[in-house]
C-alpha atoms as a PDB file:
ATOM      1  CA  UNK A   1      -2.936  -4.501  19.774  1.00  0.00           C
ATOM      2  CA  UNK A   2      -0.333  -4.144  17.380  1.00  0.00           C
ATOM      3  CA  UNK A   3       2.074  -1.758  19.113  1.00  0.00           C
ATOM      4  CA  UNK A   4       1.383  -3.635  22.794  1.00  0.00           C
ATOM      5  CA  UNK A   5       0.620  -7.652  21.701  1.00  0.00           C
ATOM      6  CA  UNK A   6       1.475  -8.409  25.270  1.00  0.00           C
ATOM      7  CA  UNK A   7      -1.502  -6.257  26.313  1.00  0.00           C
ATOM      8  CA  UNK A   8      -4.183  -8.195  24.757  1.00  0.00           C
ATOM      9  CA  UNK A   9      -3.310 -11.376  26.800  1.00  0.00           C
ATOM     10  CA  UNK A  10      -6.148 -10.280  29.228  1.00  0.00           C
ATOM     11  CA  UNK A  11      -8.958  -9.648  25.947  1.00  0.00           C
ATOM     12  CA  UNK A  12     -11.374 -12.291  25.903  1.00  0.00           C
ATOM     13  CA  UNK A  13     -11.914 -14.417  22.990  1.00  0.00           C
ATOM     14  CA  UNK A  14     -15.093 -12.479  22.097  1.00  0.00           C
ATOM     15  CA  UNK A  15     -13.649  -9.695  20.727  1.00  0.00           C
ATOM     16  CA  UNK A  16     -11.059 -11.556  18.301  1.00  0.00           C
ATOM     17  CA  UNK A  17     -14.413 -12.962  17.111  1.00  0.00           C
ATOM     18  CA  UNK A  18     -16.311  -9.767  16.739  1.00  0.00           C
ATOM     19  CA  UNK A  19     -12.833  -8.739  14.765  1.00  0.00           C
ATOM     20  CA  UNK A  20     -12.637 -11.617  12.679  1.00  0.00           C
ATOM     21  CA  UNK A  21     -16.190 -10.923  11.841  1.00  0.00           C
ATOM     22  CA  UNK A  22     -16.023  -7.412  10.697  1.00  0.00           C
ATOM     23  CA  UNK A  23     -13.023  -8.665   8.594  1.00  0.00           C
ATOM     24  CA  UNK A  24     -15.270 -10.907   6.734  1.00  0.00           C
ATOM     25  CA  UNK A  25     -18.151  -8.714   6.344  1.00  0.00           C
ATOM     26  CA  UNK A  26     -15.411  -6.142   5.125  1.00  0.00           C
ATOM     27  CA  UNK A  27     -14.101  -8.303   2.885  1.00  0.00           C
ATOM     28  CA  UNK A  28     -17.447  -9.632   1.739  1.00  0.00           C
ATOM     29  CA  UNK A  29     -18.726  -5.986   0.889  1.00  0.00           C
ATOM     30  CA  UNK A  30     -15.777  -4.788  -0.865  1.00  0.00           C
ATOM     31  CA  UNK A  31     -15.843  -7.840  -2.984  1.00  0.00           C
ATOM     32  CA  UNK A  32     -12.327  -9.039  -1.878  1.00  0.00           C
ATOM     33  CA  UNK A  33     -11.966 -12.603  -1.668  1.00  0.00           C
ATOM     34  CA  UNK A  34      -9.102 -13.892  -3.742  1.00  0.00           C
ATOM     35  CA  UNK A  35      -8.094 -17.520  -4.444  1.00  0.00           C
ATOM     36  CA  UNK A  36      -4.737 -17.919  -1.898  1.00  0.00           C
ATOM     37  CA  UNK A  37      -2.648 -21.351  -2.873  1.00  0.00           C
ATOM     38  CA  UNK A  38      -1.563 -23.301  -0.049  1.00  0.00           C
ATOM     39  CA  UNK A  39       1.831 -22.739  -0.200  1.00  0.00           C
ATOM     40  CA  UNK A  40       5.001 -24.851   1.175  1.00  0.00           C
ATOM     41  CA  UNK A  41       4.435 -25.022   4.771  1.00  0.00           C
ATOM     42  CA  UNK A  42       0.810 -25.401   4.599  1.00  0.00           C
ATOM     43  CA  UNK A  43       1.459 -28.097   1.988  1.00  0.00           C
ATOM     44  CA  UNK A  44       4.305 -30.085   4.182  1.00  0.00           C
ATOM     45  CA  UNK A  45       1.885 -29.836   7.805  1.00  0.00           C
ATOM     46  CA  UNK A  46      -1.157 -31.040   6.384  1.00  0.00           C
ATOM     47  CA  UNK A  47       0.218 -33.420   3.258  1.00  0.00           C
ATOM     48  CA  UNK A  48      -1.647 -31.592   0.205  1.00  0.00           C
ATOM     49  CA  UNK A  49      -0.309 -29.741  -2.749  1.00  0.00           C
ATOM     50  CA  UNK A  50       1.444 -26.384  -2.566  1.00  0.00           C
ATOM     51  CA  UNK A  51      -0.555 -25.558  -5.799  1.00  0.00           C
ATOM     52  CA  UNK A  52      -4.177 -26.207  -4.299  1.00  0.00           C
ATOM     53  CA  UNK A  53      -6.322 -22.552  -3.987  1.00  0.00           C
ATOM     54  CA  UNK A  54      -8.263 -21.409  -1.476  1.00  0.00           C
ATOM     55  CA  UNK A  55     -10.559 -18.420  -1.335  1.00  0.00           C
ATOM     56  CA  UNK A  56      -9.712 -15.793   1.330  1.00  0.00           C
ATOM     57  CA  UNK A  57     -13.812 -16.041   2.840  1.00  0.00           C
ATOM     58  CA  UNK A  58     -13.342 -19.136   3.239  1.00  0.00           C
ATOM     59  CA  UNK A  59      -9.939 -19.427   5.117  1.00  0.00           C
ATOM     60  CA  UNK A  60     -11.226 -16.389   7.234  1.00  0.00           C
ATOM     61  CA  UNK A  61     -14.340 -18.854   8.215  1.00  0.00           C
ATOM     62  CA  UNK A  62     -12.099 -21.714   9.181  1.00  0.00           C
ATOM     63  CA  UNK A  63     -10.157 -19.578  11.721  1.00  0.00           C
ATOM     64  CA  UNK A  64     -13.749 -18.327  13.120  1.00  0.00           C
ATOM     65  CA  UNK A  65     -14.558 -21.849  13.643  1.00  0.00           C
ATOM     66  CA  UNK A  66     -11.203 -22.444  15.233  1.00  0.00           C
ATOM     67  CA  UNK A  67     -11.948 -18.929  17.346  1.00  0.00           C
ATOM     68  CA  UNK A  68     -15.493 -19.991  18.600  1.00  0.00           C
ATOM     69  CA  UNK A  69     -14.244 -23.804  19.036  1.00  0.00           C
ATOM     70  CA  UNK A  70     -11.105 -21.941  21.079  1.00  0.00           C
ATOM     71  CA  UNK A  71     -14.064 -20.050  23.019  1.00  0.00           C
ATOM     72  CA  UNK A  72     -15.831 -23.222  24.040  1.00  0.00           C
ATOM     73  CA  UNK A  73     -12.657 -25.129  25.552  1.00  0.00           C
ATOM     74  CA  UNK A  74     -12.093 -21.850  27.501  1.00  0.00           C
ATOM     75  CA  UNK A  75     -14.963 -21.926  29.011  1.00  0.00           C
ATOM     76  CA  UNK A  76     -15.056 -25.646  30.196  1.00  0.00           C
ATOM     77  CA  UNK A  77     -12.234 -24.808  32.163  1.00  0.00           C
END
C-alpha cells in the first residue's frame, strides 16, 4: 500500500476498517493515546482554537465513523 497507493484503488472499504481497527486496539494495548492539539489548518477549516487537545483514540474513532459512514454511501450506489 505504501510503495503502490495506486494499487489499493480496487481494496474495498472493509479492509481500511479492519486496519483502522487493529490501529486502535494497538494503540489501546500499548497504552498510546496522547493528547494531539488541533493545530492551524484544523483550527482555520472548522473555526476552533489551534490550542484545543484531542486524544489520539479518539481522533482514530472519528475517522472509523467517517470509514463505516464512507462504507454505507458506497453501497447505496
Amino acid at each position: 500500500m505504501m510503495k503502490y497507493p495506486s494499487e489499493c484503488k480496487e481494496l474495498p472499504l472493509d479492509y481500511d476498517i479492519l486496519m483502522l481497527r487493529a490501529i486502535m486496539e494497538h494503540c489501546k494495548v500499548k497504552g498510546v493515546n496522547p493528547r494531539v492539539k488541533a493545530g492551524d489548518i484544523i483550527a482555520k477549516k472548522y473555526f476552533i482554537s489551534s490550542h484545543i487537545e484531542v486524544e489520539l483514540l479518539d481522533i482514530l474513532e472519528w475517522a472509523m465513523r467517517g470509514l463505516i459512514d464512507g462504507l454505507a454511501l458506497s453501497e447505496k450506489k
